[in-house]
N, C-alpha and C. Protein backbone atom coordinates (compact mmCIF):
# COMPACT_ATOMS: atom_id res chain seq x y z
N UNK A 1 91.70 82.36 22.07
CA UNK A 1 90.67 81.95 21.13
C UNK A 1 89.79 83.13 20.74
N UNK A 2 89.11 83.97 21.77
CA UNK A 2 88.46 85.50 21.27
C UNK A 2 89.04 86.61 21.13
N UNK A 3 88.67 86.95 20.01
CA UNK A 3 89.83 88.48 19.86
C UNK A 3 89.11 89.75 20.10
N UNK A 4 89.67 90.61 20.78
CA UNK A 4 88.78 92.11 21.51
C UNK A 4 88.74 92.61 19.83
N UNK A 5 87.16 93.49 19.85
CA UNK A 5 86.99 93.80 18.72
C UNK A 5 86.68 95.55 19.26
N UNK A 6 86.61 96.42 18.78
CA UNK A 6 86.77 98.04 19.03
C UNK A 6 84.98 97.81 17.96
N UNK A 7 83.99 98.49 18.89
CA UNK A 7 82.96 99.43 18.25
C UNK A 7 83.18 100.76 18.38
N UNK A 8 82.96 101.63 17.31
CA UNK A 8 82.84 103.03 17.71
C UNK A 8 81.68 103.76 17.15
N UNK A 9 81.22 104.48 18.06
CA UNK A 9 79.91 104.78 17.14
C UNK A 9 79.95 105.87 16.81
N UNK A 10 79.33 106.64 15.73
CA UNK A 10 79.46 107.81 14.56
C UNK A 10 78.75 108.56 14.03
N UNK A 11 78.61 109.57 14.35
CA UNK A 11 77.06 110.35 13.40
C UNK A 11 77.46 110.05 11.55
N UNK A 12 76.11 109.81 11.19
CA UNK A 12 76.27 109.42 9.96
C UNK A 12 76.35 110.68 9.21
N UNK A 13 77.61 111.28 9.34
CA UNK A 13 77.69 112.67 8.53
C UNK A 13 79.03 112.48 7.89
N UNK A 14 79.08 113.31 6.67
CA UNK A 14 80.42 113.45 5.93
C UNK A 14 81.43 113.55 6.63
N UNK A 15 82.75 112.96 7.44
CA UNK A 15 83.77 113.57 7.41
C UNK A 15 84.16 112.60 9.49
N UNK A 16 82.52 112.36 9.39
CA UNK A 16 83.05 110.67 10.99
C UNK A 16 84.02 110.36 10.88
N UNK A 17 83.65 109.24 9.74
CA UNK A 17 84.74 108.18 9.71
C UNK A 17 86.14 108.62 10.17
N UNK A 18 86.72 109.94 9.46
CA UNK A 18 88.02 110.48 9.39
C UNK A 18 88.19 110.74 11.01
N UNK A 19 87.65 110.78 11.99
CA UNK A 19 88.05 110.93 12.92
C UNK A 19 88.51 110.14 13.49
N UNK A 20 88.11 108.95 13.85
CA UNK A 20 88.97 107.77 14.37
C UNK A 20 90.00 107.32 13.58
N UNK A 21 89.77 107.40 12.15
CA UNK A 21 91.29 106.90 11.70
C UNK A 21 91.84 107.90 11.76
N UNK A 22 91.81 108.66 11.93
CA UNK A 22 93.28 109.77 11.92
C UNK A 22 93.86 109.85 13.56
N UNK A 23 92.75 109.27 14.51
CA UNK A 23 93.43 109.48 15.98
C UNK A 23 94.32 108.32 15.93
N UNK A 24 93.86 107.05 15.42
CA UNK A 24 94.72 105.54 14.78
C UNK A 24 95.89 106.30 14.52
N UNK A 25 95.91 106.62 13.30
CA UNK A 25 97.03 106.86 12.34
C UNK A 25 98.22 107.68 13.37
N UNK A 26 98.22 108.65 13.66
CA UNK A 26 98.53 109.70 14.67
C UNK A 26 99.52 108.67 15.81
N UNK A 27 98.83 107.72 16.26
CA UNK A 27 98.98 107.29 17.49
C UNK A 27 99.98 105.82 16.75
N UNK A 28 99.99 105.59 15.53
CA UNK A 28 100.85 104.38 15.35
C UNK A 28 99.91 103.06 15.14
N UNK A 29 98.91 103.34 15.29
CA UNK A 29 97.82 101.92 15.41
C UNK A 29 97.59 101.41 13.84
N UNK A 30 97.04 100.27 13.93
CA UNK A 30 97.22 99.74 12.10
C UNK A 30 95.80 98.98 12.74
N UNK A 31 94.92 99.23 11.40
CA UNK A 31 93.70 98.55 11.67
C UNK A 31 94.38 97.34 11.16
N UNK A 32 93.71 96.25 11.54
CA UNK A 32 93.89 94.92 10.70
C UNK A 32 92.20 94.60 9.81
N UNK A 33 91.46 94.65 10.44
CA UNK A 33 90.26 94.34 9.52
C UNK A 33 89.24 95.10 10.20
N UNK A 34 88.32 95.59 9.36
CA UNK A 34 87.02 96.54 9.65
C UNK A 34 85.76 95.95 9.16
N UNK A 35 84.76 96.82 9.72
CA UNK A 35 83.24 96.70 9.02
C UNK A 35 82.67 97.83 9.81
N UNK A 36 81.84 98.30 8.79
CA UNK A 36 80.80 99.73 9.11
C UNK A 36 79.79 99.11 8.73
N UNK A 37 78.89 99.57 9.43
CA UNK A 37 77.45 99.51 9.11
C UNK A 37 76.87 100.73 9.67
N UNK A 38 75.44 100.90 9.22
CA UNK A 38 75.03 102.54 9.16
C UNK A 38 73.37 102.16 9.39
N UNK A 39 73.09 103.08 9.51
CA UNK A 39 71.20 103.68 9.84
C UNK A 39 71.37 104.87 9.27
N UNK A 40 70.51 105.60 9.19
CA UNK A 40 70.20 106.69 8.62
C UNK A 40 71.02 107.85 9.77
N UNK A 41 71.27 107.55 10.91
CA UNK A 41 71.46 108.66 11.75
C UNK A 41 72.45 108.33 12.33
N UNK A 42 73.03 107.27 12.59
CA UNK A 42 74.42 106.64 13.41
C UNK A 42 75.40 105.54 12.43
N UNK A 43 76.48 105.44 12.97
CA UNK A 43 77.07 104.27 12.21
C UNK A 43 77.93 103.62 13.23
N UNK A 44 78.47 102.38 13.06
CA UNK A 44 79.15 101.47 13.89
C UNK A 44 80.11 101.14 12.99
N UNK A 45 81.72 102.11 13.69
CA UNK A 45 82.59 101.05 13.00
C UNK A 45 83.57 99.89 14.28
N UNK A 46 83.10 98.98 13.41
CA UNK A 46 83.63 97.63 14.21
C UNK A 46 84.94 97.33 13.47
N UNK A 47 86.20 97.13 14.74
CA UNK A 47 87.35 97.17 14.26
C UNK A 47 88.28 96.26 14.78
N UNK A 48 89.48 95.86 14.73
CA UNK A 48 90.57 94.72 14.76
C UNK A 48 91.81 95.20 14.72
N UNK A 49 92.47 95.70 16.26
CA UNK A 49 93.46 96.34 16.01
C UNK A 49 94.62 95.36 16.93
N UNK A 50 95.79 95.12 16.70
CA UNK A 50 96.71 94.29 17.50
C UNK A 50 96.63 94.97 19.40
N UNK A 51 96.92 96.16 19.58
CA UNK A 51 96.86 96.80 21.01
C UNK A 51 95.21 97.22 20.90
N UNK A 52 94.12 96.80 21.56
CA UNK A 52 93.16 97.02 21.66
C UNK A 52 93.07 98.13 22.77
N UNK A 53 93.51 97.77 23.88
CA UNK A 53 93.53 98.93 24.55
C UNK A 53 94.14 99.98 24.41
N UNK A 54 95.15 100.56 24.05
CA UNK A 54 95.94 101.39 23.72
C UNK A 54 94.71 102.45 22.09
N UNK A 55 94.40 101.48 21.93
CA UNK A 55 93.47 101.93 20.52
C UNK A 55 92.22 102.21 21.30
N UNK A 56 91.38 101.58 21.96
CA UNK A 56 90.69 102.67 22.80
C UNK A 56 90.84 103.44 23.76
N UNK A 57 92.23 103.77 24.50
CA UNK A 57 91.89 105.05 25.22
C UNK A 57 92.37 106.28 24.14
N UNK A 58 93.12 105.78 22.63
CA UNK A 58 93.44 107.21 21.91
C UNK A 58 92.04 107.31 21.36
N UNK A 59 91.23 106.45 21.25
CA UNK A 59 89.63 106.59 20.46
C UNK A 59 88.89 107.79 21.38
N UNK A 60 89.28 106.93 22.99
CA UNK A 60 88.77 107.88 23.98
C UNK A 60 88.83 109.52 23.41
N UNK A 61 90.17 109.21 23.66
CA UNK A 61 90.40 111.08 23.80
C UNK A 61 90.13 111.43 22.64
N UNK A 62 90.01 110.89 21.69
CA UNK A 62 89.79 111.55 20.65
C UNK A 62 88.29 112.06 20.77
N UNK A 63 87.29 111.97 21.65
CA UNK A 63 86.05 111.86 21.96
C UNK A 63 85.05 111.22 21.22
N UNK A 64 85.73 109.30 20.80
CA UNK A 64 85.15 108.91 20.17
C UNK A 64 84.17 108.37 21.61
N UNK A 65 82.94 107.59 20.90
CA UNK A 65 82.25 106.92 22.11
C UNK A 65 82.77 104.99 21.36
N UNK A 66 83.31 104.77 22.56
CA UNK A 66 84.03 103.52 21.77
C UNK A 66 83.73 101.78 22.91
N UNK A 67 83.14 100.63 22.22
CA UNK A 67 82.75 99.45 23.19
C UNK A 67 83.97 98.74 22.83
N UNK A 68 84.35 97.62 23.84
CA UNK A 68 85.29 96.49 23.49
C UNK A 68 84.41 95.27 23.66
N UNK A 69 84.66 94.25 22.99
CA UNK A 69 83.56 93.41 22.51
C UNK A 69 84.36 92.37 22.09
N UNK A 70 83.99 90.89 22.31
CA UNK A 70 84.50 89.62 22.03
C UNK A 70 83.62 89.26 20.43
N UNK A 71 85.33 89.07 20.16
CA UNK A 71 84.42 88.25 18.91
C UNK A 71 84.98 86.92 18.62
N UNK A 72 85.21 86.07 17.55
CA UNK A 72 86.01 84.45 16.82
C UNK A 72 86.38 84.85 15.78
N UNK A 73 87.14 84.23 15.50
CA UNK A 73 87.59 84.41 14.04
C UNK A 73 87.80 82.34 13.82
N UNK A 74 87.31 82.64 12.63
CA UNK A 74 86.73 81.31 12.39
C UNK A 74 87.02 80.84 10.93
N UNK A 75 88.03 79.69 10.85
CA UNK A 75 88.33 79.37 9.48
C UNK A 75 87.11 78.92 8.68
N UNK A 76 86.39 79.36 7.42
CA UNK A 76 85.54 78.65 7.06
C UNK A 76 86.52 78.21 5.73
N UNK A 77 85.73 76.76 5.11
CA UNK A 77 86.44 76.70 3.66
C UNK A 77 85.95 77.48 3.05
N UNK A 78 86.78 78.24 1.60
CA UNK A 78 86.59 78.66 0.95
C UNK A 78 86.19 78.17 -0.31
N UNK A 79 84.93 77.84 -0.67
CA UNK A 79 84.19 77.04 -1.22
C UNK A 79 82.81 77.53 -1.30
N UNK A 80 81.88 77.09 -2.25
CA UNK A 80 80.86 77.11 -1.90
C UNK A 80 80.11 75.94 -0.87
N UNK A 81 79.33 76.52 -0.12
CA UNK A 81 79.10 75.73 0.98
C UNK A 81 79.67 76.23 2.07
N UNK A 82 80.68 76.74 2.32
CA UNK A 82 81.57 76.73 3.28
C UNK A 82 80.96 77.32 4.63
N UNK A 83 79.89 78.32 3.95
CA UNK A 83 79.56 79.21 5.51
C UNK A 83 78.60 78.53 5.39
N UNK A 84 77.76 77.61 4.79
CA UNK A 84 76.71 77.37 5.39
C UNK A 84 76.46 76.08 6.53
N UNK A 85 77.90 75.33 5.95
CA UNK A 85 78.11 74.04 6.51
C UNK A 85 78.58 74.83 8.42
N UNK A 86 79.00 76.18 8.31
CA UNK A 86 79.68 76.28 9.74
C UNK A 86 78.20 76.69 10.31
N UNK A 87 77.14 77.37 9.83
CA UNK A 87 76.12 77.26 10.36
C UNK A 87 74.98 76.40 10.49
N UNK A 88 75.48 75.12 9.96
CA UNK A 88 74.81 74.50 9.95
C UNK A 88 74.90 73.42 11.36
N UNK A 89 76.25 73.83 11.91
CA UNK A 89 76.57 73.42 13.17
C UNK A 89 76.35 74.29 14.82
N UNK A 90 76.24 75.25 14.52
CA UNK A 90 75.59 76.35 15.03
C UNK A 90 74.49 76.64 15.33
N UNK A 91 73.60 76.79 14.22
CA UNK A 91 72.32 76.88 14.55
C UNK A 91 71.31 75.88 15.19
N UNK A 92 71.77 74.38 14.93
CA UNK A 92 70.83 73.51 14.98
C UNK A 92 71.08 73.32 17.15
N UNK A 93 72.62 74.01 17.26
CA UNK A 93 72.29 74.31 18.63
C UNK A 93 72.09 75.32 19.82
N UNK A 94 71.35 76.32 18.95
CA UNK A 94 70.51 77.67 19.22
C UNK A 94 71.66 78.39 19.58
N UNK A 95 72.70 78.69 18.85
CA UNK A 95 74.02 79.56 19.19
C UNK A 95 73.37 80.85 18.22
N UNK A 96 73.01 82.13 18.07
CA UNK A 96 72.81 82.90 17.32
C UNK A 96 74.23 83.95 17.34
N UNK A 97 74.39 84.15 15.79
CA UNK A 97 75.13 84.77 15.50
C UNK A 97 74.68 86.15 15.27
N UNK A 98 75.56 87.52 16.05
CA UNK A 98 74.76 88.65 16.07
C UNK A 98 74.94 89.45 14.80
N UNK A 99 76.58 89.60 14.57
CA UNK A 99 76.83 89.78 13.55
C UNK A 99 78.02 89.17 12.75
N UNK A 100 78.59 89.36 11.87
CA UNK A 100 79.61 88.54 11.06
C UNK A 100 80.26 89.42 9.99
N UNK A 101 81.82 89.66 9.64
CA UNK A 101 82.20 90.22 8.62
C UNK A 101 83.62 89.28 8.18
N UNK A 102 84.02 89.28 7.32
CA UNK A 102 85.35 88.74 6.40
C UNK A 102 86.50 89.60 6.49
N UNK A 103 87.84 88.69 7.30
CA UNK A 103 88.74 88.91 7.45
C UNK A 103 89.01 89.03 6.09
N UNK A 104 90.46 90.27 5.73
CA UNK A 104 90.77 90.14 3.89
C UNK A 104 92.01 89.22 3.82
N UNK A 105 92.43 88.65 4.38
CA UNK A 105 93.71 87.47 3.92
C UNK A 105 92.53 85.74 4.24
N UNK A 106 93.41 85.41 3.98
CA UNK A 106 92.96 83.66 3.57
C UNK A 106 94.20 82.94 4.85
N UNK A 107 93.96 81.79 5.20
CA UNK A 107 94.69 81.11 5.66
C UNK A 107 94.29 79.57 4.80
N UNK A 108 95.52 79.07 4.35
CA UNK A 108 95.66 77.55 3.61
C UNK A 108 94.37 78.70 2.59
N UNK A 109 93.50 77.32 2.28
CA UNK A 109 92.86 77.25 1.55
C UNK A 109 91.29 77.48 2.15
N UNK A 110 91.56 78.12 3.58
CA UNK A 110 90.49 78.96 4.09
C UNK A 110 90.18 80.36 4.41
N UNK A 111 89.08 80.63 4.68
CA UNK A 111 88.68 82.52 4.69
C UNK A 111 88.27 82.05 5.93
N UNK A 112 88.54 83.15 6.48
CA UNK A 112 88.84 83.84 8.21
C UNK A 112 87.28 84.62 8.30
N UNK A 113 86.65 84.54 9.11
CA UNK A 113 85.47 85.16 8.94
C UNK A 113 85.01 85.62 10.81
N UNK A 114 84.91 87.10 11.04
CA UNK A 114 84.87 87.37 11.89
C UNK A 114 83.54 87.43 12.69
N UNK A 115 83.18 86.80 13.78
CA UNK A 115 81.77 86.40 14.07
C UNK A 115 81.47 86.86 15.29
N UNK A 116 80.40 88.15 15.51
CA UNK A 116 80.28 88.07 17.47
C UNK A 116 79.11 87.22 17.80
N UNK A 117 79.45 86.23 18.92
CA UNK A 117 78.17 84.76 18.91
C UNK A 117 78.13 85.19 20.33
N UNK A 118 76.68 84.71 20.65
CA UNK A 118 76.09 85.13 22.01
C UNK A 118 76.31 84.74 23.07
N UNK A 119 76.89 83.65 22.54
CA UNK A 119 77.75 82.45 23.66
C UNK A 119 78.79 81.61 23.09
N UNK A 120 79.89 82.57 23.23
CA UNK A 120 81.10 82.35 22.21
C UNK A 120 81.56 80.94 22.94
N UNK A 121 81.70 81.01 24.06
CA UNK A 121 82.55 79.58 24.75
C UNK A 121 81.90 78.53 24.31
N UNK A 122 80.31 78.13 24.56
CA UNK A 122 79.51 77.39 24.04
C UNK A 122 80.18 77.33 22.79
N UNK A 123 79.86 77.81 21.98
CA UNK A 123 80.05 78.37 20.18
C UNK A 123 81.57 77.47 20.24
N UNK A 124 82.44 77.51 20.45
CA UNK A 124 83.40 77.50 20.50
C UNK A 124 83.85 76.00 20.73
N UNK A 125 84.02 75.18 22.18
CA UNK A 125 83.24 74.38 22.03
C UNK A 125 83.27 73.08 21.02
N UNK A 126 81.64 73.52 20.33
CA UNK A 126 80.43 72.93 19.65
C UNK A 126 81.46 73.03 18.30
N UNK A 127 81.93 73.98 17.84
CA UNK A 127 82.95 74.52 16.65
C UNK A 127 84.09 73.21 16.49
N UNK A 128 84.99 73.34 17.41
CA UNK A 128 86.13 72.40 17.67
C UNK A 128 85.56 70.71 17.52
N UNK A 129 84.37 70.60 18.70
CA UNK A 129 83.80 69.32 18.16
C UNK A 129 83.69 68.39 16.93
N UNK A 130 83.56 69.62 15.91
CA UNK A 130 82.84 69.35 15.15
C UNK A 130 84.50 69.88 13.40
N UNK A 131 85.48 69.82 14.35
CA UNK A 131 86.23 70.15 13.15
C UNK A 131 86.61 71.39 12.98
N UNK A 132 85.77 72.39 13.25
CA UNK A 132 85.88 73.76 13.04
C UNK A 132 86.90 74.43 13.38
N UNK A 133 88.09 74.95 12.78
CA UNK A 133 89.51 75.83 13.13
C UNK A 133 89.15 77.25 13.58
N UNK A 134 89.44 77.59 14.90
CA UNK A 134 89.10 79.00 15.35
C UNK A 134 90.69 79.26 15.64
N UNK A 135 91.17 80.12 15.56
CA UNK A 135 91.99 81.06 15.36
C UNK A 135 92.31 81.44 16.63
N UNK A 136 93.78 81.77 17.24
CA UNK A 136 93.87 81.78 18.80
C UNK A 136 94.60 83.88 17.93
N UNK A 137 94.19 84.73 18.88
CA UNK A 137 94.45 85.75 18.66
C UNK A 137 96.47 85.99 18.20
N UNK A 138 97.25 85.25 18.70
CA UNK A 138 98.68 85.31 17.86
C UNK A 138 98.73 85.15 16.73
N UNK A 139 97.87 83.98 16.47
CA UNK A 139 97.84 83.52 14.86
C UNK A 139 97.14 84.52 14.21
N UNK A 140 95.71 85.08 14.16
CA UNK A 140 95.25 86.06 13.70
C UNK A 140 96.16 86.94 13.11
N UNK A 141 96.98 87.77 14.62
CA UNK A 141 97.89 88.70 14.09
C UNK A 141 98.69 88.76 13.52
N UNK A 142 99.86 86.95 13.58
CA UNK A 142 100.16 86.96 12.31
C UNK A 142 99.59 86.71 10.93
N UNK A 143 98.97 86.88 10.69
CA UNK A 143 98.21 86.96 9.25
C UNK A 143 97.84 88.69 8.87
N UNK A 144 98.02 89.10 10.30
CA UNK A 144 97.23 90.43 9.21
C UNK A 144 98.46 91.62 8.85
């Protein structure tokens, strides 16, 4: 049901980024889905790779500084409404979502939306209760 997600963190200078994907590339690894986010002085790229471990000890050596981290992947409809109705099940039972980015394929006639929640099992759960399709990490990978 949770899929290991790769942080790596990055001085926010021209030419970061290229370092972890090229230790990826090098090593055979295929991102499946990303998100960066930045500050003025650091950046976090948060990543989705099929061998998670294998992808952080080449991050390692590459002398990236790299976290492994649980996240969901979570069918929402693709609709309007769609994300608000999944938080609307969520929030009202103090599950906070830390952060969130969009898988790029669709499943049926839903978007895959990648979520790290503070209490994923809870989250999880409360999700299924309530209808909500979470994604078991095989299925993920086949899609990407």
């Amino acid at each position: 049901m949770k899929l290991k997600q790769l942080s790596v963190f990055l001085e926010n200078k021209p030419g970061r980024l290229s370092q972890p994907c090229k230790a990826l590339t090098q090593a055979g690894i295929n991102i499946l889905t990303l998100c960066l986010a930045d500050t003025e002085q650091f950046g976090i790229l948060r990543l989705i790779v099929r061998d998670w471990e294998k992808a952080k000890t080449v991050l390692e050596k590459a002398g990236c500084v790299v976290k492994a981290s649980e996240v969901l992947a979570i069918e929402i409809p693709d609709r309007t409404g769609g994300l608000e109705g999944v938080l609307a099940i969520l929030e009202p039972n103090a599950i906070n979502i830390e952060y969130m980015y969009a898988f790029t394929l669709k499943r049926g006639g839903n978007a895959v939306m990648i979520a790290r929640i503070e209490d994923a099992d809870r989250a999880i759960a409360i999700l299924r209760q309530k209808g909500i399709s979470l994604l078991e990490p095989s299925t993920f990978y086949t899609l990407a």
